[in-house]
Protein backbone atom coordinates (compact mmCIF):
# COMPACT_ATOMS: atom_id res chain seq x y z
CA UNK A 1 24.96 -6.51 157.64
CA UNK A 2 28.14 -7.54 159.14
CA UNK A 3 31.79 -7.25 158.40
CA UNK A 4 34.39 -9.72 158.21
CA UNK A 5 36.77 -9.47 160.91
CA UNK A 6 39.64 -11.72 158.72
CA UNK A 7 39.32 -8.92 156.38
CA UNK A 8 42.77 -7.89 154.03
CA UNK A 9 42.68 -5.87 151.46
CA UNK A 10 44.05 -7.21 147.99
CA UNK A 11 46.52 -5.36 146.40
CA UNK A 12 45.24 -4.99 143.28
CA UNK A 13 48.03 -3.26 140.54
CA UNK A 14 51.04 -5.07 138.98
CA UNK A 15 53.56 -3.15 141.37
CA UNK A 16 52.01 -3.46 144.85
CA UNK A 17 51.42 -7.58 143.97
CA UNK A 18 54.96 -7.51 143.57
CA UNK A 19 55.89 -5.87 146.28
CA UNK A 20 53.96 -8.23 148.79
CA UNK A 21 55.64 -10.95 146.78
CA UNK A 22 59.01 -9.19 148.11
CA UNK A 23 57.88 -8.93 151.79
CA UNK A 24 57.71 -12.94 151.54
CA UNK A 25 60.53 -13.49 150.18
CA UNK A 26 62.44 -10.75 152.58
CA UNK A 27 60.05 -12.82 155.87
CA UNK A 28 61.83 -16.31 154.43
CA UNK A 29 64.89 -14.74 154.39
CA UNK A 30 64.49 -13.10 158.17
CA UNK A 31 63.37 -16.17 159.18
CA UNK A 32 66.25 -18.24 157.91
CA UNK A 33 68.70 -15.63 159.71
CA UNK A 34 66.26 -15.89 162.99
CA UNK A 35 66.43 -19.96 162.48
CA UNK A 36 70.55 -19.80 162.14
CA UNK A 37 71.05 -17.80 165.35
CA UNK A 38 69.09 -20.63 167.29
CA UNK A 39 71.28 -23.00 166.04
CA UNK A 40 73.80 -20.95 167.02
CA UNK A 41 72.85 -20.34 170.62
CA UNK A 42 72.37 -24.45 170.72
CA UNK A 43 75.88 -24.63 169.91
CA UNK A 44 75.32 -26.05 166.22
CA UNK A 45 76.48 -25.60 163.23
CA UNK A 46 73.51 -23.95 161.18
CA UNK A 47 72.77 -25.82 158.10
CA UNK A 48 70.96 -24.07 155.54
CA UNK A 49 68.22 -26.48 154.64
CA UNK A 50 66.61 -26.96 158.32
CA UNK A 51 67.36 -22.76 158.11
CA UNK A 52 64.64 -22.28 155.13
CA UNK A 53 62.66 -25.43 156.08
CA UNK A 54 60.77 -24.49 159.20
CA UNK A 55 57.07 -24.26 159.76
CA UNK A 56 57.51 -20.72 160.72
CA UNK A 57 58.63 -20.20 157.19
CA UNK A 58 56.18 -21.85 155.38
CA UNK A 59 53.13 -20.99 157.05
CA UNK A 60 54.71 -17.23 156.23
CA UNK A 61 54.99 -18.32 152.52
CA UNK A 62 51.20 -19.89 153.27
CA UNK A 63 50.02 -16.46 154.80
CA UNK A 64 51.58 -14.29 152.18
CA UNK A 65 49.59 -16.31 149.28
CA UNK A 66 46.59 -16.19 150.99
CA UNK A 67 46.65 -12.35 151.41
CA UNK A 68 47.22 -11.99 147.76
CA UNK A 69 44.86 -14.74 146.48
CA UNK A 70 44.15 -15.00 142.68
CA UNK A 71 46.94 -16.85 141.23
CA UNK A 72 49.82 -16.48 143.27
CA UNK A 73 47.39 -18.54 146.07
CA UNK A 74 46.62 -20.90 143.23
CA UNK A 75 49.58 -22.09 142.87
CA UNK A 76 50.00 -23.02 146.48
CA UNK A 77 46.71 -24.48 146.16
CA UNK A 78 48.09 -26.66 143.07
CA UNK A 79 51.93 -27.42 144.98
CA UNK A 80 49.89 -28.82 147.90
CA UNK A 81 47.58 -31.33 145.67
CA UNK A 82 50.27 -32.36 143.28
CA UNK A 83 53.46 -32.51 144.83
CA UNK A 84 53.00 -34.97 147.36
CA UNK A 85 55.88 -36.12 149.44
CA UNK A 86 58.08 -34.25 147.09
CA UNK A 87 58.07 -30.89 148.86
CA UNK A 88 58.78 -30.67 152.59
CA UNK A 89 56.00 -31.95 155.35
CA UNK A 90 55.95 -28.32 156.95
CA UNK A 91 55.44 -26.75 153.69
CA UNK A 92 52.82 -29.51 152.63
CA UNK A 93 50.73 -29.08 155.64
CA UNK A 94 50.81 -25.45 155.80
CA UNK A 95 49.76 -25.33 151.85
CA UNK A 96 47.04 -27.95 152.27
CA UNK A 97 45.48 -24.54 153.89
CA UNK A 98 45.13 -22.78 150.85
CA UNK A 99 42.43 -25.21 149.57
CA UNK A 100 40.11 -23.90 151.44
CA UNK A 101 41.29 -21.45 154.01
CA UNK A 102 41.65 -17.56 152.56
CA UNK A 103 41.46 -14.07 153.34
CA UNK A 104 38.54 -12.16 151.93
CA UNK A 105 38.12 -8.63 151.41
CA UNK A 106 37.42 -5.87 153.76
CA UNK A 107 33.94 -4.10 153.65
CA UNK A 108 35.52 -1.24 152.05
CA UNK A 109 36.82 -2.56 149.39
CA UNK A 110 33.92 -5.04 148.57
CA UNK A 111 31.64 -2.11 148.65
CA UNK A 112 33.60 0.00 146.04
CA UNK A 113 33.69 -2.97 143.53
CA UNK A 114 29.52 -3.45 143.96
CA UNK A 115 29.40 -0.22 143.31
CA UNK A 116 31.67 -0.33 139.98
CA UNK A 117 29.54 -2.92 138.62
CA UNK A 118 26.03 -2.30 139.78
CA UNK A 119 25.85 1.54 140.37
CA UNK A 120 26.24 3.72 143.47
CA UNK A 121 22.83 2.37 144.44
CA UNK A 122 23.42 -1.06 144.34
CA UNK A 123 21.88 -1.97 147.75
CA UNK A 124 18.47 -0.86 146.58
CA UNK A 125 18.49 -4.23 144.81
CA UNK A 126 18.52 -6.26 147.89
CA UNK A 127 16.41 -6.78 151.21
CA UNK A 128 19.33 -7.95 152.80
CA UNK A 129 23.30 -8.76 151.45
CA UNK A 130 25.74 -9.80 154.27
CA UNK A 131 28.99 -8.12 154.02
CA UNK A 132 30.72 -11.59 155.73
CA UNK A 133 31.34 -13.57 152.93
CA UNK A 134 30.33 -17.41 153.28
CA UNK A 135 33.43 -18.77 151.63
CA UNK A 136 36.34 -17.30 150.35
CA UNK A 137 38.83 -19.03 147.74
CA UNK A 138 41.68 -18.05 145.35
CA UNK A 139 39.98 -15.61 142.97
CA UNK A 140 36.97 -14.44 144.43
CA UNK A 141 34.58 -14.73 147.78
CA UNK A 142 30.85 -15.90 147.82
CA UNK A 143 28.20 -13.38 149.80
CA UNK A 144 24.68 -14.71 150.75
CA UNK A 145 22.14 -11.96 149.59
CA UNK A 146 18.32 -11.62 149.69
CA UNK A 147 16.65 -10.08 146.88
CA UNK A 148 13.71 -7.46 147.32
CA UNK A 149 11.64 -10.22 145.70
CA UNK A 150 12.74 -12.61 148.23
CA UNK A 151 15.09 -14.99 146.64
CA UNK A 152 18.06 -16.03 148.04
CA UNK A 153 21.44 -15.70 146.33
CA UNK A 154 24.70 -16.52 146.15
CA UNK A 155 26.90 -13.52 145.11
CA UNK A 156 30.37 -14.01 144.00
CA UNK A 157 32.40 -11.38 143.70
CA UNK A 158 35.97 -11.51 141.68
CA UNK A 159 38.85 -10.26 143.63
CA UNK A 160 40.44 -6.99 141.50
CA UNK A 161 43.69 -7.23 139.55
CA UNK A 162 42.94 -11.13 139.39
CA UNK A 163 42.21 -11.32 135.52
CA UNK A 164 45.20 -9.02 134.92
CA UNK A 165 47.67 -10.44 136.99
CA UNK A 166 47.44 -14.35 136.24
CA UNK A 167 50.45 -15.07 134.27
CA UNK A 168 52.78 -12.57 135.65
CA UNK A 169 51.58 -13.80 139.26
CA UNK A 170 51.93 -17.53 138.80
CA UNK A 171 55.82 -16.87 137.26
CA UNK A 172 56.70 -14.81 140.38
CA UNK A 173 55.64 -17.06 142.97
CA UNK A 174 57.22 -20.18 141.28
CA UNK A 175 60.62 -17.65 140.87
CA UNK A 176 60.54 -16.92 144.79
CA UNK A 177 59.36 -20.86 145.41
CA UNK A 178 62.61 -21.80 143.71
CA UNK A 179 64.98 -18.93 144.94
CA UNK A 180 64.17 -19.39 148.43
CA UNK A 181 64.69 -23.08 148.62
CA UNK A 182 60.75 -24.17 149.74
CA UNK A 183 60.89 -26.35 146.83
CA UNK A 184 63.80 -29.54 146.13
CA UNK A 185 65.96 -28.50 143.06
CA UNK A 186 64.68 -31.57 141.22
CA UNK A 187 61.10 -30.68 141.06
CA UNK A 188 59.99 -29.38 138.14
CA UNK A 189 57.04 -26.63 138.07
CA UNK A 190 56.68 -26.78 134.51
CA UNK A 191 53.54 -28.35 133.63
CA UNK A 192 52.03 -27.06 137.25
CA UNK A 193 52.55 -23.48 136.16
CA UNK A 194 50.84 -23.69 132.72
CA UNK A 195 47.91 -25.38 134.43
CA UNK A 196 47.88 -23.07 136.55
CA UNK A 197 48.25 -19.73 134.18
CA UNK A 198 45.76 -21.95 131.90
CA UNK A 199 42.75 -22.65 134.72
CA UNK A 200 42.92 -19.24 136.32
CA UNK A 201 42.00 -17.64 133.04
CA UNK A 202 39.10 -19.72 132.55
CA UNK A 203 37.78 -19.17 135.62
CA UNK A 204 38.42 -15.69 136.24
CA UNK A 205 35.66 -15.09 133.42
CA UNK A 206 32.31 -15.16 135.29
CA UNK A 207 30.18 -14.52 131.98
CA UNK A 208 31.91 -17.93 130.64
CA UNK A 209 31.51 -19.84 133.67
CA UNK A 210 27.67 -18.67 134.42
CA UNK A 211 27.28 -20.19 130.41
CA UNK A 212 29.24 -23.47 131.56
CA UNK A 213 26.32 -23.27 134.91
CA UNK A 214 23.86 -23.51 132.15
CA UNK A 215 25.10 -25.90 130.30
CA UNK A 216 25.22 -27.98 133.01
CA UNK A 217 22.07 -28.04 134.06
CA UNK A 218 20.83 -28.30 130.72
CA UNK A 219 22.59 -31.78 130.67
CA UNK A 220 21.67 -32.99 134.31
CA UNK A 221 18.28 -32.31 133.62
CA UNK A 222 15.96 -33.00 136.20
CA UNK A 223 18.11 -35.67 137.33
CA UNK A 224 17.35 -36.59 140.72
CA UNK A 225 20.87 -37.47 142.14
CA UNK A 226 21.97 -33.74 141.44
CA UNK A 227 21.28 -30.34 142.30
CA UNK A 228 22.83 -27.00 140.62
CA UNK A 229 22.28 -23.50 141.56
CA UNK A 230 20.42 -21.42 138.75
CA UNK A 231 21.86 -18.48 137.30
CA UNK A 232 20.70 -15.03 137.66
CA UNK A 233 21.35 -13.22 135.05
CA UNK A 234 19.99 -9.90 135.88
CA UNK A 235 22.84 -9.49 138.12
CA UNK A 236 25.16 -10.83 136.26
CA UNK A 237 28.78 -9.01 135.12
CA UNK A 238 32.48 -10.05 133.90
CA UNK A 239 33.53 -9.68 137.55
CA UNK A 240 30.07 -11.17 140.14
CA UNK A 241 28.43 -14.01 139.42
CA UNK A 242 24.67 -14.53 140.67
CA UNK A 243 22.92 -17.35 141.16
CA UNK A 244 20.26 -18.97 143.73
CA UNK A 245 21.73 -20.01 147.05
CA UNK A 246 21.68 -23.97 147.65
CA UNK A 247 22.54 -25.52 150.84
CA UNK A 248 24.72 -28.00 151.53
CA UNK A 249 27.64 -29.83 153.78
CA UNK A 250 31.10 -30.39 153.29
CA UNK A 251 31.39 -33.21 151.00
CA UNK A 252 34.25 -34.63 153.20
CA UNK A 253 31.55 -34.56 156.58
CA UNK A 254 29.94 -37.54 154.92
CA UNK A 255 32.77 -40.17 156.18
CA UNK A 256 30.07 -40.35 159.63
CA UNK A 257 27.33 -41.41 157.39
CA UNK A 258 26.23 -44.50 156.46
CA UNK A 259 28.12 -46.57 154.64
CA UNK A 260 25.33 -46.93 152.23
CA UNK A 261 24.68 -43.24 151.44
CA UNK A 262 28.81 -42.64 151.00
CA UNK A 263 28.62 -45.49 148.60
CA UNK A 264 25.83 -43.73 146.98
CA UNK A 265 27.75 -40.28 146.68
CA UNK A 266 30.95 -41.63 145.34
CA UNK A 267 29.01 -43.44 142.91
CA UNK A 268 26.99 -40.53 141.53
CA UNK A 269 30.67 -38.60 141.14
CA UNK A 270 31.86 -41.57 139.22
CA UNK A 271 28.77 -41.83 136.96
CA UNK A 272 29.06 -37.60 136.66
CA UNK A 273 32.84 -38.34 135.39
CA UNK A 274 31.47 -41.01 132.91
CA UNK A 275 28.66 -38.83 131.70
CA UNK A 276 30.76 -35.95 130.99
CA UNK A 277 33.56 -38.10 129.49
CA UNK A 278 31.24 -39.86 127.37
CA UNK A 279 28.02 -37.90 126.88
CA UNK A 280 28.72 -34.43 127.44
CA UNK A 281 31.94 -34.02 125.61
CA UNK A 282 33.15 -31.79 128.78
CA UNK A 283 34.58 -31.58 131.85
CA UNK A 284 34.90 -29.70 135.23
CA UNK A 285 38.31 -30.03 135.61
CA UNK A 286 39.13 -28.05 139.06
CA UNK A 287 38.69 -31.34 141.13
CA UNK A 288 38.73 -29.11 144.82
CA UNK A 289 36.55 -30.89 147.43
CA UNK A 290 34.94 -27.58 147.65
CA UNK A 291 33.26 -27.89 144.45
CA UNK A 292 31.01 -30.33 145.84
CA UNK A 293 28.23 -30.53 148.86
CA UNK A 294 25.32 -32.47 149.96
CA UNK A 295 21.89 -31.19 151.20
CA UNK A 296 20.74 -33.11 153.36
CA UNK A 297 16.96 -31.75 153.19
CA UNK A 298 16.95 -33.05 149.70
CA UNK A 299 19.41 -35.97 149.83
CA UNK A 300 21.18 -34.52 146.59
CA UNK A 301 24.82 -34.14 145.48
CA UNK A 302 25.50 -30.46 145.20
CA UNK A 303 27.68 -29.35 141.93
CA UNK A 304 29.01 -25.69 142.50
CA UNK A 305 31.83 -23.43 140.74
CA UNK A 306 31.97 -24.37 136.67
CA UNK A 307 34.88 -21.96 136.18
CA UNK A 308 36.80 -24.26 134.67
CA UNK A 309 35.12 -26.49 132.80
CA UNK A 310 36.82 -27.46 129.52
CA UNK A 311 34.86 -29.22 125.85
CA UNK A 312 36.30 -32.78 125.21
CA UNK A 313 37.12 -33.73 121.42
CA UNK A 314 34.88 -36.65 120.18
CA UNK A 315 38.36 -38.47 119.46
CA UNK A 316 39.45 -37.66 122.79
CA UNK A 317 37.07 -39.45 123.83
CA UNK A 318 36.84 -42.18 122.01
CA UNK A 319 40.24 -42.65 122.77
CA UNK A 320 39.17 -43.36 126.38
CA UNK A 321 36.34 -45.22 125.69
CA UNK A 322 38.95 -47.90 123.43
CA UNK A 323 41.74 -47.59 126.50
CA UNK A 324 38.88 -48.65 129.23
CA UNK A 325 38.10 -51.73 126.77
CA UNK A 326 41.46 -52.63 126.39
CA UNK A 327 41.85 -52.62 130.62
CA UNK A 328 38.76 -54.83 130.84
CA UNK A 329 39.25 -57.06 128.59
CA UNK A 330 42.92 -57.43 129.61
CA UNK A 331 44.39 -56.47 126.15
CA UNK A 332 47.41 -54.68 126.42
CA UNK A 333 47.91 -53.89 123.01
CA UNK A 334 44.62 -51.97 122.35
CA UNK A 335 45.22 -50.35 125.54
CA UNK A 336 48.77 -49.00 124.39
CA UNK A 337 47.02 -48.12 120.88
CA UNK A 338 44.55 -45.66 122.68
CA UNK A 339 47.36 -43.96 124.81
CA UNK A 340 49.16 -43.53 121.70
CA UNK A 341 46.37 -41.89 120.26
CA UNK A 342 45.69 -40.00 122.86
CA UNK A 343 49.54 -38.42 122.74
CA UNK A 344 51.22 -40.01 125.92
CA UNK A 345 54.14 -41.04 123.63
CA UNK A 346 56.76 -39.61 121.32
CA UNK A 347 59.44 -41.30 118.92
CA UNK A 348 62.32 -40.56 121.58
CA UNK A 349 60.46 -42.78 124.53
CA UNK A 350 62.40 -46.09 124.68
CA UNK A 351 60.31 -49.07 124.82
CA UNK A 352 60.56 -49.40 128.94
CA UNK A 353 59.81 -46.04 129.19
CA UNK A 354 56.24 -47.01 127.36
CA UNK A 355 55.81 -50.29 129.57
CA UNK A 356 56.50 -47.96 132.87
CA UNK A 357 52.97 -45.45 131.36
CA UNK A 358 51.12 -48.53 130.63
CA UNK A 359 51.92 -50.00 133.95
CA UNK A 360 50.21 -46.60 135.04
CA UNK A 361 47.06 -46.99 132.77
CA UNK A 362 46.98 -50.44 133.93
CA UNK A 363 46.81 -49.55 137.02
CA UNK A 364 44.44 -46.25 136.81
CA UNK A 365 42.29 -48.93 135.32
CA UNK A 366 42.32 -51.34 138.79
CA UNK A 367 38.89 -49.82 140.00
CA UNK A 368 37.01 -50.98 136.61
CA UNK A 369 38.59 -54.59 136.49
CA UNK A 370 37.46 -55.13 139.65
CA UNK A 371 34.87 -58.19 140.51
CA UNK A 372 32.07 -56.14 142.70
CA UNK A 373 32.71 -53.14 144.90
CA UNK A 374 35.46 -51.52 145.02
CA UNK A 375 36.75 -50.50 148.27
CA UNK A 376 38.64 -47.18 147.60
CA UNK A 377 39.70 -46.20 151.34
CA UNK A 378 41.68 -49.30 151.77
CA UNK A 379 42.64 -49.86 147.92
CA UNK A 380 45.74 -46.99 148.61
CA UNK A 381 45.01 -46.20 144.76
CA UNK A 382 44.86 -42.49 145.02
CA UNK A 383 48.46 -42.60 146.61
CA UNK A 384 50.13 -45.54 144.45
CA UNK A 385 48.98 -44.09 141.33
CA UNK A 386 50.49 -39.89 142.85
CA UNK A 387 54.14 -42.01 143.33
CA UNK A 388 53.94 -44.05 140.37
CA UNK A 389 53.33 -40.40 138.28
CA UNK A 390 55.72 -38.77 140.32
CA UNK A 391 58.90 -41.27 139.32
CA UNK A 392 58.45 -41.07 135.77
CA UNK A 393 57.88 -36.74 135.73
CA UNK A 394 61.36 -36.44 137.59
CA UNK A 395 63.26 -38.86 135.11
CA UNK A 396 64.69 -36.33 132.89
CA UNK A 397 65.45 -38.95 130.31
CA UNK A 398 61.72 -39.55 130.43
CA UNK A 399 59.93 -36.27 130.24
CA UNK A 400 57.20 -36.07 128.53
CA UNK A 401 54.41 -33.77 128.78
CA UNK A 402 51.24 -35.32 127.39
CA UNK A 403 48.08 -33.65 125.83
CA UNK A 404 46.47 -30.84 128.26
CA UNK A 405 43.37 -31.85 127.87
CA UNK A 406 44.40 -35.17 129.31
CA UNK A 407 46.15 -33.68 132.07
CA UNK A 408 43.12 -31.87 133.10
CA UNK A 409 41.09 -35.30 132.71
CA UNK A 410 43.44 -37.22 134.85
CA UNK A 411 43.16 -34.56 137.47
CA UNK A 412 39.71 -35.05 137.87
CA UNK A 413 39.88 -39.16 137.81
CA UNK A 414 42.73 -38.62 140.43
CA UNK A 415 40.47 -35.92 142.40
CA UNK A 416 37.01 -38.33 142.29
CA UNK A 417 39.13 -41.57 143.63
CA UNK A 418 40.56 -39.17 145.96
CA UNK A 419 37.20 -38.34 147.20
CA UNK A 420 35.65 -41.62 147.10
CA UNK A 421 39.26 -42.88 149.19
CA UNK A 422 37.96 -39.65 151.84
CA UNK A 423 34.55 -41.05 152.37
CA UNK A 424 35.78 -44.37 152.36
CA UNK A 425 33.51 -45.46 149.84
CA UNK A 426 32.86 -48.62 148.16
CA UNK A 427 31.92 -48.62 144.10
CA UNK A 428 31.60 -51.44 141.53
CA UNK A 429 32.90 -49.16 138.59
CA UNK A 430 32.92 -51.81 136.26
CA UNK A 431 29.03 -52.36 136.62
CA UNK A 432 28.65 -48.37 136.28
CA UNK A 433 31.04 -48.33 133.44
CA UNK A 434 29.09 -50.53 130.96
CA UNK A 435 26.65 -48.13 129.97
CA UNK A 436 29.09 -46.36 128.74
CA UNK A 437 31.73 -48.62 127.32
């Protein structure tokens, strides 16, 4: 058993989350005053944006979130996919960390929350648990464990305070975002925050999530593209999840493959988003690269982490299903019909202002109009589609917030051609998509 040597405790009550939150704001500050003296001593005038601005600063904002985790490090994790070349490069590159890059939790305080859950003689359940966790994200850290049976599992273990702290967490950070200048005036957190308060709850409850882990595999089936780690329930409480181990690589490794097995990857995550859109009635909305792996023993896809998975109204759907028509056929109107229905505009949206979404459908839609493969890595899709979203959320004569449920959606579209652009992948979506359309 061995302990992790990037070990930090997480503060776990209401009061001592706050009070780290104060030590990053008070580090900004200190190093704004450092950053003004320099100036000084170069015989410049010390201008207070290039004071907050500096990579020192935000890889202390970066640090800070990553020793609290839970949802104050989820919304650095959500700042760095969705605000794009809206906040500053140093801050962008030094929250890109948070995707996949945390602390994890001394020994110490691992042990006393196994023993909470599973009794002072917890160990007596295992052959072997390792106390170094093999990853370790924004609520909770995964341990590789042996059982006296001899099956592998993955343990995950819920940070404490996470549950508790979510909403009061995610309106703190954003306060201190905003107050110490990290963030441009004009950007609004809005929707950000509520999917962030809204995603943390779902996945801070295990029980749910080890249900949606079912569910899932009750759908895939034995399909052959796919593999999903099983639950084990014996082990199972509101705060650790249990389930068999599964290997796997980093999704993002594959861009050294062939191109004929990324091109077979990205077109099993495609045919996943059509089946869940279409034939599941759900989705796993969290679209981190992280959820996903390949073994490479059995050539499979891996699917991990179902915290927040979210049901899909049959009119939702459909609602889709009529929009993706519309594209393919090149009919406009029927397009702008199934956005309406779907909620993307209200009475006070002028008619440019309707022209400028469709123009976004339109071209969300470019992959499945396209003749043949579709070559996603030099398409620039991922990024024209992030600018073209951006422009309308920070006209204020625009705003308009549409359904959640589609804002979760278009995450995970945005996350999947995000991927397939990562692999540089090549798919003929509109082939794929007629089974389902």
């Amino acid at each position: 058993m061995e302990k992790n040597q990037r070990g930090l405790t997480v503060p776990a009550g209401r009061w001592s989350r706050l009070a780290r939150l104060g030590v990053m704001a008070s580090t900004v500050a200190g190093g704004m005053l450092a950053e003004g003296a320099r100036q000084l001593a170069r015989g410049e005038r010390p201008k207070v944006n290039a004071m907050l601005l500096t990579p020192a600063n935000a890889r202390r904002v970066a640090d800070e979130l990553s020793r609290l985790r839970g949802a104050a490090m989820k919304v650095g994790q959500l700042l760095s996919m969705d605000a794009g070349d809206l906040i500053p490069p140093a801050l962008a590159e030094i929250l890109a960390r948070l995707r996949s890059d945390a602390f994890s939790m001394p020994m110490s305080q691992l042990v006393v929350i196994l023993e909470q859950a599973w009794g002072k003689d917890w160990s007596e359940h295992f052959e072997r648990f390792s106390f170094t966790p093999a990853a370790a994200a924004s609520i909770g850290q995964v341990h590789e464990a042996t059982t006296r049976e001899g099956k592998r599992l993955a343990i995950k273990v819920q940070y404490p305070g996470v549950r508790e702290s979510i909403d009061s967490d995610v309106d703190n950070v954003a306060a201190l975002l905003r107050i110490s200048g990290l963030l441009p005036a004009a950007f609004d957190l809005r929707s950000i925050l509520d999917d962030a308060k809204q995603q943390l709850h779902a996945e801070a409850d295990y029980r749910a999530e080890g249900a949606w882990l079912k569910t899932y595999a009750d759908h895939l089936g034995p399909h052959a593209g796919f593999l999903i780690p099983e639950l084990y329930g014996e082990l199972a409480t509101s705060n650790i999840l249990a389930m068999t181990w599964v290997e796997g690589v980093s999704i993002e490794s594959l861009v050294l493959e062939s191109q004929s097995l990324r091109d077979r990857v990205a077109h099993q995550l495609f045919d996943l988003v059509f089946r869940e859109l279409f034939d599941f009635k759900l989705t796993q909305s969290d679209p981190n690269f992280a959820n996903y792996r390949f073994n490479r023993e059995t050539q499979q896809l891996v699917l991990l982490d179902f915290g927040a998975t979210r049901a899909i109204l049959p009119s939702f759907s459909g609602s889709y299903r009529d929009l993706m028509h519309g594209a393919i056929r090149g009919d406009r109107q029927s397009m702008f019909a199934a956005a309406e229905s779907i909620g993307y505009f209200n009475q006070d949206m002028t008619f440019e202002q309707r022209a400028l979404v469709m123009d976004i459908f339109e071209m969300a839609c470019e992959p499945l109009c396209c003749q043949g493969p579709y070559d996603f890595a030099t398409s620039g899709l991922p990024r024209r589609m992030h600018d073209a979203g951006m422009a309308l959320a920070l006209d204020r004569d625009f705003w308009h917030t549409p359904p959640i449920d589609a804002l979760f959606l278009h995450r995970k579209l945005a996350g999947t051609y995000l991927l397939a652009a990562r692999i540089k992948a090549r798919v003929d979506i509109g082939a794929l998509a007629k089974a389902y359309l």
